[in-house]
PDB file of N, CA and C in Angstrom:
ATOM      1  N   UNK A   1      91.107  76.002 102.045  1.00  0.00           N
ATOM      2  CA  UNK A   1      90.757  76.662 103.286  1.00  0.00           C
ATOM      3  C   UNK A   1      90.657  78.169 103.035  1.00  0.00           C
ATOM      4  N   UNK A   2      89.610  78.903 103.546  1.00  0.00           N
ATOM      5  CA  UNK A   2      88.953  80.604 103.542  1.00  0.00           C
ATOM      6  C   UNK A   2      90.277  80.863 104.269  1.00  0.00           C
ATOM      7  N   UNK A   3      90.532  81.714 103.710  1.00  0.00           N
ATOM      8  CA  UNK A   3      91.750  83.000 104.748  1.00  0.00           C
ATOM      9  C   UNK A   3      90.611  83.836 105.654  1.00  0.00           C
ATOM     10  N   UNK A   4      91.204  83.877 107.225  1.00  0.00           N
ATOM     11  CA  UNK A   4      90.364  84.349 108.049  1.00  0.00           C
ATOM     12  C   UNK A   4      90.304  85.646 107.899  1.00  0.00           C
ATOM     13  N   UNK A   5      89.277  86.669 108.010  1.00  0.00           N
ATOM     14  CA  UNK A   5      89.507  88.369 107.798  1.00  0.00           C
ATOM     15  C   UNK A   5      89.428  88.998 109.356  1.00  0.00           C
ATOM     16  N   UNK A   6      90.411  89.579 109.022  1.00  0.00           N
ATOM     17  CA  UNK A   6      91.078  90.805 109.623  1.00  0.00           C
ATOM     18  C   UNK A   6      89.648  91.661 110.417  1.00  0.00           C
ATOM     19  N   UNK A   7      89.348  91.862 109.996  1.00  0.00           N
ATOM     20  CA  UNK A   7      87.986  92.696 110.449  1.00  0.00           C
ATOM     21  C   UNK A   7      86.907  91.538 111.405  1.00  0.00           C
ATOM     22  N   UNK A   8      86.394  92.659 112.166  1.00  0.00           N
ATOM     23  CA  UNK A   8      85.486  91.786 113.455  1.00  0.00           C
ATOM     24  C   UNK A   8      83.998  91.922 112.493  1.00  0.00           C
ATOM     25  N   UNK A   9      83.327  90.513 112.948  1.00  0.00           N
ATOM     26  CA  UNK A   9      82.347  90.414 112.485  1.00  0.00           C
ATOM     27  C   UNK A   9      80.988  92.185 112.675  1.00  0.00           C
ATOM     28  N   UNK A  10      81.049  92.136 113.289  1.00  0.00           N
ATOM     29  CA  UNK A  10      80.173  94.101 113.042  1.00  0.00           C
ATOM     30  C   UNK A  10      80.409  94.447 111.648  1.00  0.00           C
ATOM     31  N   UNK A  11      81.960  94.648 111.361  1.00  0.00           N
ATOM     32  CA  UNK A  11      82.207  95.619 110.417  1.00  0.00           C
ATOM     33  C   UNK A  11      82.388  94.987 108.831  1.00  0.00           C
ATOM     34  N   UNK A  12      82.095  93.071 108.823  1.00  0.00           N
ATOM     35  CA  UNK A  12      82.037  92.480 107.788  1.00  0.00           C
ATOM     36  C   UNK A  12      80.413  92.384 107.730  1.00  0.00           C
ATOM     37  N   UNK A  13      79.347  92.523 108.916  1.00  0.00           N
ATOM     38  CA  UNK A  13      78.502  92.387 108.587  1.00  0.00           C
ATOM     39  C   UNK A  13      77.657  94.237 107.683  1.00  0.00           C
ATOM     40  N   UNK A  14      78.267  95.113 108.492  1.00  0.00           N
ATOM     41  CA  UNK A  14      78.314  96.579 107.906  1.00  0.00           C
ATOM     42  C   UNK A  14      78.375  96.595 106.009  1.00  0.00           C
ATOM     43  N   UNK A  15      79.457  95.915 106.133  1.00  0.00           N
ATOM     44  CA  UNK A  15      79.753  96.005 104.647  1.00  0.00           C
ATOM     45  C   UNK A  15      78.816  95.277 103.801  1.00  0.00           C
ATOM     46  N   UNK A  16      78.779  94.260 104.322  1.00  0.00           N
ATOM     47  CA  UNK A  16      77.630  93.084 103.353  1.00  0.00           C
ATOM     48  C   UNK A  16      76.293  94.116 103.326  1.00  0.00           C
ATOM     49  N   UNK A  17      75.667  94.931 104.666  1.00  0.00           N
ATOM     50  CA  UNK A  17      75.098  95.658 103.891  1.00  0.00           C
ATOM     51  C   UNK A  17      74.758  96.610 103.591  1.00  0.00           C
ATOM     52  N   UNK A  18      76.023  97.574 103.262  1.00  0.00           N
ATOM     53  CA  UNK A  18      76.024  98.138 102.351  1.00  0.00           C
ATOM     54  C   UNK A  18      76.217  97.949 101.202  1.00  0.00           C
ATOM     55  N   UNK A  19      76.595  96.673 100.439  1.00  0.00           N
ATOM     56  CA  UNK A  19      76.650  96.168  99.216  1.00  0.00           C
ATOM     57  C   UNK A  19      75.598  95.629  98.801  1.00  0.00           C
ATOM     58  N   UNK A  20      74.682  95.319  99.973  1.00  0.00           N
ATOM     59  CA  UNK A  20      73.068  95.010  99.452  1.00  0.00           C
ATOM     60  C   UNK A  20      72.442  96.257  99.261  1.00  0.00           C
ATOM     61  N   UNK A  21      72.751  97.043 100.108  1.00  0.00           N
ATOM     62  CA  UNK A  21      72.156  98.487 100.007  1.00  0.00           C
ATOM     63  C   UNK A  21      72.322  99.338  98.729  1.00  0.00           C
ATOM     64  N   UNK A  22      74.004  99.232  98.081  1.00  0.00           N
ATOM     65  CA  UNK A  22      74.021  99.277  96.560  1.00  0.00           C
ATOM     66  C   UNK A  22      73.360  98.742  95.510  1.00  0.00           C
ATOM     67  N   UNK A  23      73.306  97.578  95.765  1.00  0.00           N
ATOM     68  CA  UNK A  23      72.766  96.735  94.708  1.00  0.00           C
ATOM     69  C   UNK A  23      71.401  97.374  95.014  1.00  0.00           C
ATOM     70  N   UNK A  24      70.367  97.561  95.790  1.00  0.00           N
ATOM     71  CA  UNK A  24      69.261  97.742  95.877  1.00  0.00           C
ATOM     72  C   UNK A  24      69.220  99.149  94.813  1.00  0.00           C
ATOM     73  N   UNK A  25      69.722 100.461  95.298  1.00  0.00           N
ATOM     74  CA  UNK A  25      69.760 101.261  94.815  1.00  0.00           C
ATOM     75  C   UNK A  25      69.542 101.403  93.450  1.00  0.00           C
ATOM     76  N   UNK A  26      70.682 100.449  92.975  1.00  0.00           N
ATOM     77  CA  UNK A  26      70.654 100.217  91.481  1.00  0.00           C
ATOM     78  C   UNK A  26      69.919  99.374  91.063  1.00  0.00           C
ATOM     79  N   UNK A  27      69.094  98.247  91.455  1.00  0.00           N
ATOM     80  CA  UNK A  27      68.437  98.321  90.839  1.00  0.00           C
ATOM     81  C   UNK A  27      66.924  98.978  90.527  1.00  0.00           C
ATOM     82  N   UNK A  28      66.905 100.105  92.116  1.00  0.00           N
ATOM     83  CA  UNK A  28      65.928 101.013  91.999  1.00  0.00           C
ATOM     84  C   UNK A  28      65.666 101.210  90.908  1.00  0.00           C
ATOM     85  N   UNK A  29      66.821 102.392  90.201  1.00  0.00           N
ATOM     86  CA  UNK A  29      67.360 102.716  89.196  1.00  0.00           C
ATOM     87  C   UNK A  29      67.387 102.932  87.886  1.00  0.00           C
ATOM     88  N   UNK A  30      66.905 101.183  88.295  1.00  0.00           N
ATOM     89  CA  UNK A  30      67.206 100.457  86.579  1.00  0.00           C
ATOM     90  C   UNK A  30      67.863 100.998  85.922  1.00  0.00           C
ATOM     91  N   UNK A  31      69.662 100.884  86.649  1.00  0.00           N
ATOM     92  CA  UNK A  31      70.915 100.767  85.858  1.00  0.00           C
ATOM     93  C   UNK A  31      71.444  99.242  85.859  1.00  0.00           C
ATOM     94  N   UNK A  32      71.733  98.601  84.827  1.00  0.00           N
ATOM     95  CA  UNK A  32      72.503  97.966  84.425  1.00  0.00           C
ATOM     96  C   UNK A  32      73.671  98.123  85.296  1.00  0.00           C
ATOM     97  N   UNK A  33      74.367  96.495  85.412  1.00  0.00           N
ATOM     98  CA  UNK A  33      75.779  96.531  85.830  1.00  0.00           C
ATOM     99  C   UNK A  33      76.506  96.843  85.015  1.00  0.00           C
ATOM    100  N   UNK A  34      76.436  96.501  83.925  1.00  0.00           N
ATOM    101  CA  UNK A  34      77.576  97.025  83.422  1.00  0.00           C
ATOM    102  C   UNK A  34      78.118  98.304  82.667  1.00  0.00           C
ATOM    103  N   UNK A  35      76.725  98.943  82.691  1.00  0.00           N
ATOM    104  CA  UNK A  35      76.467 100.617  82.962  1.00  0.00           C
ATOM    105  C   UNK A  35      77.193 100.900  83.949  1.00  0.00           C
ATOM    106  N   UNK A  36      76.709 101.186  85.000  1.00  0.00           N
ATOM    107  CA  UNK A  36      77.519 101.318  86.618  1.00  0.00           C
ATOM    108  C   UNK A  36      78.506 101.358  86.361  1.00  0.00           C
ATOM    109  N   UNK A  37      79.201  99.959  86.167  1.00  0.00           N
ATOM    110  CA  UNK A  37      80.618  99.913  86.162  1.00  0.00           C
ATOM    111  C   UNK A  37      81.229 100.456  85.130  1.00  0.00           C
ATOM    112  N   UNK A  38      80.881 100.780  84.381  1.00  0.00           N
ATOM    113  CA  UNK A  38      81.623 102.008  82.689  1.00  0.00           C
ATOM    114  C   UNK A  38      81.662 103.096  83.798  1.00  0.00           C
ATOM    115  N   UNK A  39      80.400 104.094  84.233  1.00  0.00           N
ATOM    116  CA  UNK A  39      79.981 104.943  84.682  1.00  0.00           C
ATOM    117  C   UNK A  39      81.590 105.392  86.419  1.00  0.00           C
ATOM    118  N   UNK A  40      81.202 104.258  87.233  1.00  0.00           N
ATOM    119  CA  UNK A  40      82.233 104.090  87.992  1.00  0.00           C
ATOM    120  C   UNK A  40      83.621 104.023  87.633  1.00  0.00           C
ATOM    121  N   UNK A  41      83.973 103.712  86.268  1.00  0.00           N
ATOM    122  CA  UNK A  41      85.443 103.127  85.683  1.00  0.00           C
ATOM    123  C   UNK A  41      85.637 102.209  86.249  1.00  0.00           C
ATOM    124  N   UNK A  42      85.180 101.031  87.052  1.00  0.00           N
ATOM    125  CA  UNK A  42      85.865 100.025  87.322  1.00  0.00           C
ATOM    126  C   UNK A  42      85.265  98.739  86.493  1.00  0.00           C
ATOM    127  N   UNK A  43      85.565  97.334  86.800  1.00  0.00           N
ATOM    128  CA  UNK A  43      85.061  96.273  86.011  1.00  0.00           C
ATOM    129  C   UNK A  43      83.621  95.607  86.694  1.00  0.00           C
ATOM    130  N   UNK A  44      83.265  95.092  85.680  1.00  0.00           N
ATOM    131  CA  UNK A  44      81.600  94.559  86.188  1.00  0.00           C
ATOM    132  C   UNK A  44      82.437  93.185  87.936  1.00  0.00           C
ATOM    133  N   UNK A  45      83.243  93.097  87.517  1.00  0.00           N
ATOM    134  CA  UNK A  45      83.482  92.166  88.312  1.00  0.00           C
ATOM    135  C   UNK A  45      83.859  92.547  90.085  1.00  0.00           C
ATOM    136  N   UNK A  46      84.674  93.857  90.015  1.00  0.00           N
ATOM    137  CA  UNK A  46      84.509  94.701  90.893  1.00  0.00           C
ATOM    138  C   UNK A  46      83.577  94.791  91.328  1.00  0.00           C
ATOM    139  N   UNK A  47      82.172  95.376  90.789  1.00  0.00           N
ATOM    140  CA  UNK A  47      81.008  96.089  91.441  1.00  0.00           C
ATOM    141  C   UNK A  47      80.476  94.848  91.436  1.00  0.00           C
ATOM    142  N   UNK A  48      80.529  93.589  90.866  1.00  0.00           N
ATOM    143  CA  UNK A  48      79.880  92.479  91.997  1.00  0.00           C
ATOM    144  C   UNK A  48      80.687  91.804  93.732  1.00  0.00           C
ATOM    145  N   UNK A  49      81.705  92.526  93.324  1.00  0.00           N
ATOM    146  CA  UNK A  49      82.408  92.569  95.016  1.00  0.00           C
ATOM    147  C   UNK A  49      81.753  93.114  95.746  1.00  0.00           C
ATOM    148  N   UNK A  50      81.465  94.671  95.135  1.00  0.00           N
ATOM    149  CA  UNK A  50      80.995  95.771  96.240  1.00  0.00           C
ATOM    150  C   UNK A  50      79.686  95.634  96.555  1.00  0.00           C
ATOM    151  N   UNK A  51      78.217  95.155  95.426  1.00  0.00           N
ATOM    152  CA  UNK A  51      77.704  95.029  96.144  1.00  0.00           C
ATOM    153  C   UNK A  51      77.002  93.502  96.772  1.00  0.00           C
ATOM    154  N   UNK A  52      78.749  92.924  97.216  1.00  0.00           N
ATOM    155  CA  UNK A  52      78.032  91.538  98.000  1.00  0.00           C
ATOM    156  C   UNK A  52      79.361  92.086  99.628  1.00  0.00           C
ATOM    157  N   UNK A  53      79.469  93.270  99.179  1.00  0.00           N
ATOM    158  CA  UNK A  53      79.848  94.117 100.242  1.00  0.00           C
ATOM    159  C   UNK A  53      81.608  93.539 100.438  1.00  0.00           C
ATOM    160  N   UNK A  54      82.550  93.075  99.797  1.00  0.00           N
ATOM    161  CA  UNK A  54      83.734  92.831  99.854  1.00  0.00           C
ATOM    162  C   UNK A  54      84.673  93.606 100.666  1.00  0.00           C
ATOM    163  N   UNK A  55      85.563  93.189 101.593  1.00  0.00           N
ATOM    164  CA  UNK A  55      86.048  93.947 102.332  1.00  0.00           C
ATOM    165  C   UNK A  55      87.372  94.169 101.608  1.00  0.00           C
ATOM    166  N   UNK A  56      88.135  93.579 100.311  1.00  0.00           N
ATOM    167  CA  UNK A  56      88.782  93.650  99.731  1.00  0.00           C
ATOM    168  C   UNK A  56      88.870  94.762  98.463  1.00  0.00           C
ATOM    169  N   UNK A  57      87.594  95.461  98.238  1.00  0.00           N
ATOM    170  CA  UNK A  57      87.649  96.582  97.854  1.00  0.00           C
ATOM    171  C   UNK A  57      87.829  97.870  98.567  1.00  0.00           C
ATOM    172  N   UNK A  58      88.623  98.356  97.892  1.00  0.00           N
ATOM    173  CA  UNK A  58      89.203 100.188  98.464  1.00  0.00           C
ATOM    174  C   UNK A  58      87.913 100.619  97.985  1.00  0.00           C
ATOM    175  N   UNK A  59      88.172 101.533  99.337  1.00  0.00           N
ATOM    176  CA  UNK A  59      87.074 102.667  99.805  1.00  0.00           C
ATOM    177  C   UNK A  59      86.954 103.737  98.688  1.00  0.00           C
ATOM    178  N   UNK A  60      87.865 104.151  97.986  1.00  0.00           N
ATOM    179  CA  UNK A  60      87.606 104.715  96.679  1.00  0.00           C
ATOM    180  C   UNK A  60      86.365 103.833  95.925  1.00  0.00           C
ATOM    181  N   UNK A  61      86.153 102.499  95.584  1.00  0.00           N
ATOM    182  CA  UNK A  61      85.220 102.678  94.908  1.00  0.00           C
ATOM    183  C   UNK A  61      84.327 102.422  95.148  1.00  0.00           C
ATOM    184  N   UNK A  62      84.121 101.960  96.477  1.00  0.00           N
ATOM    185  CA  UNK A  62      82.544 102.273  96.950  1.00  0.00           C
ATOM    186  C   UNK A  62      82.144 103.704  96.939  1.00  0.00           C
ATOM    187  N   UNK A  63      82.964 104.423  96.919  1.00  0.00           N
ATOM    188  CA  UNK A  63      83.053 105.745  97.166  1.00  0.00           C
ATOM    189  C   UNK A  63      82.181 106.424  94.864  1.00  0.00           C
ATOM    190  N   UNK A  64      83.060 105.764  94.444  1.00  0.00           N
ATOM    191  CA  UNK A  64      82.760 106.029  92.765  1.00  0.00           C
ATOM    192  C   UNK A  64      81.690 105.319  92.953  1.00  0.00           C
ATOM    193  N   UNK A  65      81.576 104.085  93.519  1.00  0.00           N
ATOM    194  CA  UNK A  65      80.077 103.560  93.233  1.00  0.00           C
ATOM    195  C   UNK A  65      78.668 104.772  93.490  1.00  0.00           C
ATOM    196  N   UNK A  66      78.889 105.156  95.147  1.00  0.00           N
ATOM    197  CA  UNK A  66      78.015 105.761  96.088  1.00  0.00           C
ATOM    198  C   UNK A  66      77.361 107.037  94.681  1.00  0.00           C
ATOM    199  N   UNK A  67      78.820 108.035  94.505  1.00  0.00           N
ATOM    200  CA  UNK A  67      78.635 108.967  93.828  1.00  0.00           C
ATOM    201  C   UNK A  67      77.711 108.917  92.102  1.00  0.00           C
ATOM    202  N   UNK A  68      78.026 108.061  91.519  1.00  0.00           N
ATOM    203  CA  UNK A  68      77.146 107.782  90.282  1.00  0.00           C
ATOM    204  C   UNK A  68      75.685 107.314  90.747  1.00  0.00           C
ATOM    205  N   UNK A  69      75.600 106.757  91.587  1.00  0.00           N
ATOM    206  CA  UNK A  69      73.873 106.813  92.628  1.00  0.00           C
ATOM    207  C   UNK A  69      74.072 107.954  92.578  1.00  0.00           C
ATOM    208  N   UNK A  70      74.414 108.865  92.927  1.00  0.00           N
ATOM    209  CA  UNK A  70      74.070 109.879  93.464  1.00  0.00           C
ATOM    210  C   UNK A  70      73.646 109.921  95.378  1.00  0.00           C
ATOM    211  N   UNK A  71      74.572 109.077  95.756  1.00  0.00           N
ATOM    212  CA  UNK A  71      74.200 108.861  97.321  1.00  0.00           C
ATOM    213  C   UNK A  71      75.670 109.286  98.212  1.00  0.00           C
ATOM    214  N   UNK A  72      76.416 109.447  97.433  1.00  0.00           N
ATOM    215  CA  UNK A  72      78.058 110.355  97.878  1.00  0.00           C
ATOM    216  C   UNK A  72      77.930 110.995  99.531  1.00  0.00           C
ATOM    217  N   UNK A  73      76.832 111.917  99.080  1.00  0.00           N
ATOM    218  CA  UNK A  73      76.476 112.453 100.197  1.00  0.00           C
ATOM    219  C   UNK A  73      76.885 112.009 101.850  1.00  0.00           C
ATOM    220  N   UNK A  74      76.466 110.914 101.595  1.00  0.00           N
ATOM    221  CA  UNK A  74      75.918 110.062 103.019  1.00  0.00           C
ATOM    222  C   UNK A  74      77.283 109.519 103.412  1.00  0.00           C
ATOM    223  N   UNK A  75      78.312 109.395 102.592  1.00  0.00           N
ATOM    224  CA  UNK A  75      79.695 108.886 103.008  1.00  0.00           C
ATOM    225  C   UNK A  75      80.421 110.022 103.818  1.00  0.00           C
ATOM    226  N   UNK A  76      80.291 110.831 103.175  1.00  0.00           N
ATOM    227  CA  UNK A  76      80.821 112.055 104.340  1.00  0.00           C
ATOM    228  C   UNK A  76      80.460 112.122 105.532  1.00  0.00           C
ATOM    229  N   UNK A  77      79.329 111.609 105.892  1.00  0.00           N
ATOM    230  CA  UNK A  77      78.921 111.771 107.044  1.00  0.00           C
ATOM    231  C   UNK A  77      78.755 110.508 108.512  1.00  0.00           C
ATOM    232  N   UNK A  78      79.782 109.717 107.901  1.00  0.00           N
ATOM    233  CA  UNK A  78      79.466 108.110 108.350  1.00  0.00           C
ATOM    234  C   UNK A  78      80.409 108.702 109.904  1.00  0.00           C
ATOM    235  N   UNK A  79      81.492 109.446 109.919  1.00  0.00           N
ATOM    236  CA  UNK A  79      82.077 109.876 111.306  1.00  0.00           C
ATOM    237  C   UNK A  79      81.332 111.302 111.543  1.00  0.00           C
ATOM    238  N   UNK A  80      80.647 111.516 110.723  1.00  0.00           N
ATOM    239  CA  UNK A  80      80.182 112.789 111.905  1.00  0.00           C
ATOM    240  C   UNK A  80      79.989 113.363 113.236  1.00  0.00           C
ATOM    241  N   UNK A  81      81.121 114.413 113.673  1.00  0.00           N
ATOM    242  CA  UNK A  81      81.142 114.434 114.963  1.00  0.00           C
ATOM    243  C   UNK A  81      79.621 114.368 115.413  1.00  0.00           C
ATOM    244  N   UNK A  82      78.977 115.084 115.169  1.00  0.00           N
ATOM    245  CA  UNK A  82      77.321 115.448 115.502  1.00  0.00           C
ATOM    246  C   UNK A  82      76.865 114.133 115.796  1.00  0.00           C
ATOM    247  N   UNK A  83      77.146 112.999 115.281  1.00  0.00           N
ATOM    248  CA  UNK A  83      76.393 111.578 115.216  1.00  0.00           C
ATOM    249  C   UNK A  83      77.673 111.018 116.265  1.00  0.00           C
ATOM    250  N   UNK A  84      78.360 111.162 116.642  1.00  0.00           N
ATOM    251  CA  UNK A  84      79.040 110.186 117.708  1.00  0.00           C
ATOM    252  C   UNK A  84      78.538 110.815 119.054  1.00  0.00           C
ATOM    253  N   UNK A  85      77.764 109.644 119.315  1.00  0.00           N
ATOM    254  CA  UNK A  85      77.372 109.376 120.719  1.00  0.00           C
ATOM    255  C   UNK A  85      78.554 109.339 122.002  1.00  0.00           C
ATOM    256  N   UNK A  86      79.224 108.873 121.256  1.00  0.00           N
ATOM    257  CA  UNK A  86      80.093 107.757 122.143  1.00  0.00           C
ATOM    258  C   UNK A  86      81.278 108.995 122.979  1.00  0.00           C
ATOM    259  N   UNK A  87      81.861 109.375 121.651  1.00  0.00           N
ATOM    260  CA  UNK A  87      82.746 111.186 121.688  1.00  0.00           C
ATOM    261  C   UNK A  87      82.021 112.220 122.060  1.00  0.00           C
ATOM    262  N   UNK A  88      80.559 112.354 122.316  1.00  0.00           N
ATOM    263  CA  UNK A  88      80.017 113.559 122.540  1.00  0.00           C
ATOM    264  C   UNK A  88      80.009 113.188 124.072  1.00  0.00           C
ATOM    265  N   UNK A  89      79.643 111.872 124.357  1.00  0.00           N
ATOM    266  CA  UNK A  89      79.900 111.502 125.951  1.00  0.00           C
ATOM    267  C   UNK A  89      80.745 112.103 127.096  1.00  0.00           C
ATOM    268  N   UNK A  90      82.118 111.354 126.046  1.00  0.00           N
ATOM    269  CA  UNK A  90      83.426 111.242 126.848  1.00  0.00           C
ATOM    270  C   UNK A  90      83.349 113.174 126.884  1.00  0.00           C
ATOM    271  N   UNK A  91      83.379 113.882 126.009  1.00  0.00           N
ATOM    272  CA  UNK A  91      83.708 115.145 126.035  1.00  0.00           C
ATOM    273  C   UNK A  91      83.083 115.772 127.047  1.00  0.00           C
ATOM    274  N   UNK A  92      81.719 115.401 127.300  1.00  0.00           N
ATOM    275  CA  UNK A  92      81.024 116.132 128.278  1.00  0.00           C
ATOM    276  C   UNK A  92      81.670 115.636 129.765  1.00  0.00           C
ATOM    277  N   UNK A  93      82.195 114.322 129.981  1.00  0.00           N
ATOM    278  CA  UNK A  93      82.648 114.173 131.561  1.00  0.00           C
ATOM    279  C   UNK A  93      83.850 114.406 131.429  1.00  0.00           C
ATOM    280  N   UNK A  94      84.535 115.243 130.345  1.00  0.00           N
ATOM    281  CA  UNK A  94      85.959 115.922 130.513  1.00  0.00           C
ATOM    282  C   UNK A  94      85.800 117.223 130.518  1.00  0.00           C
ATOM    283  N   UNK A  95      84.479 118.072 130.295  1.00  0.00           N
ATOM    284  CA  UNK A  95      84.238 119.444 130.833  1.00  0.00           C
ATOM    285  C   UNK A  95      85.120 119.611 131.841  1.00  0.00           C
ATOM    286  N   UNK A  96      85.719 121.203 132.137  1.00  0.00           N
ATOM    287  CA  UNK A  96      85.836 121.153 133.321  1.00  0.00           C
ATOM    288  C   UNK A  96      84.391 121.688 134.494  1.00  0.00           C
ATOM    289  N   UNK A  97      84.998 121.685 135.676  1.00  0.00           N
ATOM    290  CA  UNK A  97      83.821 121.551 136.367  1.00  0.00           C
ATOM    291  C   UNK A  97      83.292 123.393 137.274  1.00  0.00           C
ATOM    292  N   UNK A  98      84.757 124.046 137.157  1.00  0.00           N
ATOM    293  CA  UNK A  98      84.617 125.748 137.248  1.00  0.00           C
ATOM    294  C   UNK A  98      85.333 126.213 136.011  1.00  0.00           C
ATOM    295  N   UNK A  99      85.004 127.646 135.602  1.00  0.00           N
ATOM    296  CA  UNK A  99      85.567 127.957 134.527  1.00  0.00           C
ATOM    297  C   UNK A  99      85.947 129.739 135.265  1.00  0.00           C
ATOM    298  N   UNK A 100      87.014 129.941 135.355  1.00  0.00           N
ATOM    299  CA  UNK A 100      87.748 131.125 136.193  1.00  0.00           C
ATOM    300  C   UNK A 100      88.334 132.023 134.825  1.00  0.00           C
ATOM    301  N   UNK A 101      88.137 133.591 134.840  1.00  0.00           N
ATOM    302  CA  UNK A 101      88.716 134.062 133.930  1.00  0.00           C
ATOM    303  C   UNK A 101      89.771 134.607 134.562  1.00  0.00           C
ATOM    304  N   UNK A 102      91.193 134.547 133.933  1.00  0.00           N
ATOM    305  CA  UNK A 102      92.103 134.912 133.443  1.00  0.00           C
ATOM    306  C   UNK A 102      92.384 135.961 134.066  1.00  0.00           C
ATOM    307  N   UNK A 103      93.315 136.230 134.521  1.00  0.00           N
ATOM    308  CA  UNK A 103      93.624 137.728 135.294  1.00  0.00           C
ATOM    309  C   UNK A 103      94.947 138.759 134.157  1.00  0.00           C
ATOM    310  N   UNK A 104      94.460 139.187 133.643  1.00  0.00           N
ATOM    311  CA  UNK A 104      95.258 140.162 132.465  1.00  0.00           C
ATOM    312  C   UNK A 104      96.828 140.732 133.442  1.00  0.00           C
ATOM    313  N   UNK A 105      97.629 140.562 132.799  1.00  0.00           N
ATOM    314  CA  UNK A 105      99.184 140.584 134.061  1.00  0.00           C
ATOM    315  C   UNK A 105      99.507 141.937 133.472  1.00  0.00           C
ATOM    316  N   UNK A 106     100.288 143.213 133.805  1.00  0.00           N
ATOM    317  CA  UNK A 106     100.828 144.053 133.057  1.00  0.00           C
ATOM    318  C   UNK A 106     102.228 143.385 132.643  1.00  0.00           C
ATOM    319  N   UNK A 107     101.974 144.069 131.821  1.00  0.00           N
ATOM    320  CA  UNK A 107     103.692 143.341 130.425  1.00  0.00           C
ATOM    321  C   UNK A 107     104.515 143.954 131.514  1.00  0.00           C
ATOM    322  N   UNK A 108     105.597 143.288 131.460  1.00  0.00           N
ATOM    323  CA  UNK A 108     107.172 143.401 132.256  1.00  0.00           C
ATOM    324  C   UNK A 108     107.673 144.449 131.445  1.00  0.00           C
ATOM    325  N   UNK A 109     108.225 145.286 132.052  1.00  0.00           N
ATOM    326  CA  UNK A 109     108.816 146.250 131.923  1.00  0.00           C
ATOM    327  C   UNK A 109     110.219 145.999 131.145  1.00  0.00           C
ATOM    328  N   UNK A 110     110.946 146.852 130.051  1.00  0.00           N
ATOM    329  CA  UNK A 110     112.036 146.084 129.446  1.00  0.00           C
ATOM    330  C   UNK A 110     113.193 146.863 129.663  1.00  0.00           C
ATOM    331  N   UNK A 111     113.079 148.413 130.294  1.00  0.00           N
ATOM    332  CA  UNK A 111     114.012 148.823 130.543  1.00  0.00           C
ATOM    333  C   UNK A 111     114.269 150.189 129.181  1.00  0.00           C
ATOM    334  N   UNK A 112     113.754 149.603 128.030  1.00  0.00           N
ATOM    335  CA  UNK A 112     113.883 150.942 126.903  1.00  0.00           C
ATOM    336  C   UNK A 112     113.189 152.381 127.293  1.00  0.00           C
ATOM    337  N   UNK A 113     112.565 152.021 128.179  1.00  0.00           N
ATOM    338  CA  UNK A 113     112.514 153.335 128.141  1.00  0.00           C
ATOM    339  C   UNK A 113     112.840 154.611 129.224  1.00  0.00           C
ATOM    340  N   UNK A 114     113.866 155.172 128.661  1.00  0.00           N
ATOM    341  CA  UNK A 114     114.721 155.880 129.305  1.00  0.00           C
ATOM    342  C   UNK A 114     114.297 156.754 129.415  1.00  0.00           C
ATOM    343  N   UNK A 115     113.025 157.790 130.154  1.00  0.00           N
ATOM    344  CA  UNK A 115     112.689 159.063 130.401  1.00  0.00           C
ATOM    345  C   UNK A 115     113.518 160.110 131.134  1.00  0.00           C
TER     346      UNK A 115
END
């Protein structure tokens, strides 16, 4: 019997493809797996996890994978505030709705000075 995963189908289907999306890359490429995987430091057997998109690999080496593509880039940017819809939403109906400046108080008096 499959052990059920932890993760909701979205984010197992996410992964599967991005591990097709690797594999594509490479073989854009025309790198060898087992190039890659020297290149990455991990084992050929690994990078056939990652790219059949394994949710059992750490994000480090999709991460070593991404970077020897040369596609690193694009991982940085997977939470980008700029790209959340969802947070740019909520923020705007938590504006407030007047914006009042500040009335400057004079400092309290402390008593030092004894004229």
């Amino acid at each position: 019997m499959q052990p059920v995963s932890p993760l909701p189908i979205p984010a197992r289907r996410a992964l599967r493809k991005l591990g097709q999306d690797i594999k594509d890359a490479r073989r854009r490429r025309r790198i060898p797996m087992a190039l890659l995987a020297e290149r990455a430091r991990i084992s050929r057997s690994t990078l056939t996890k990652v790219e059949k998109g394994d949710e059992s690999v750490a994000l480090g080496i999709y991460a070593a994978v991404l970077f020897v593509l040369g596609l690193v880039e694009g991982l940085g940017n997977l939470a980008d505030p700029a790209r959340d819809s969802v947070g740019q939403s909520i923020e705007e109906r938590n504006l407030p709705t007047r914006v009042r400046l500040r009335t400057s108080k004079t400092p309290a008096r402390t008593g030092d000075d004894d004229d």
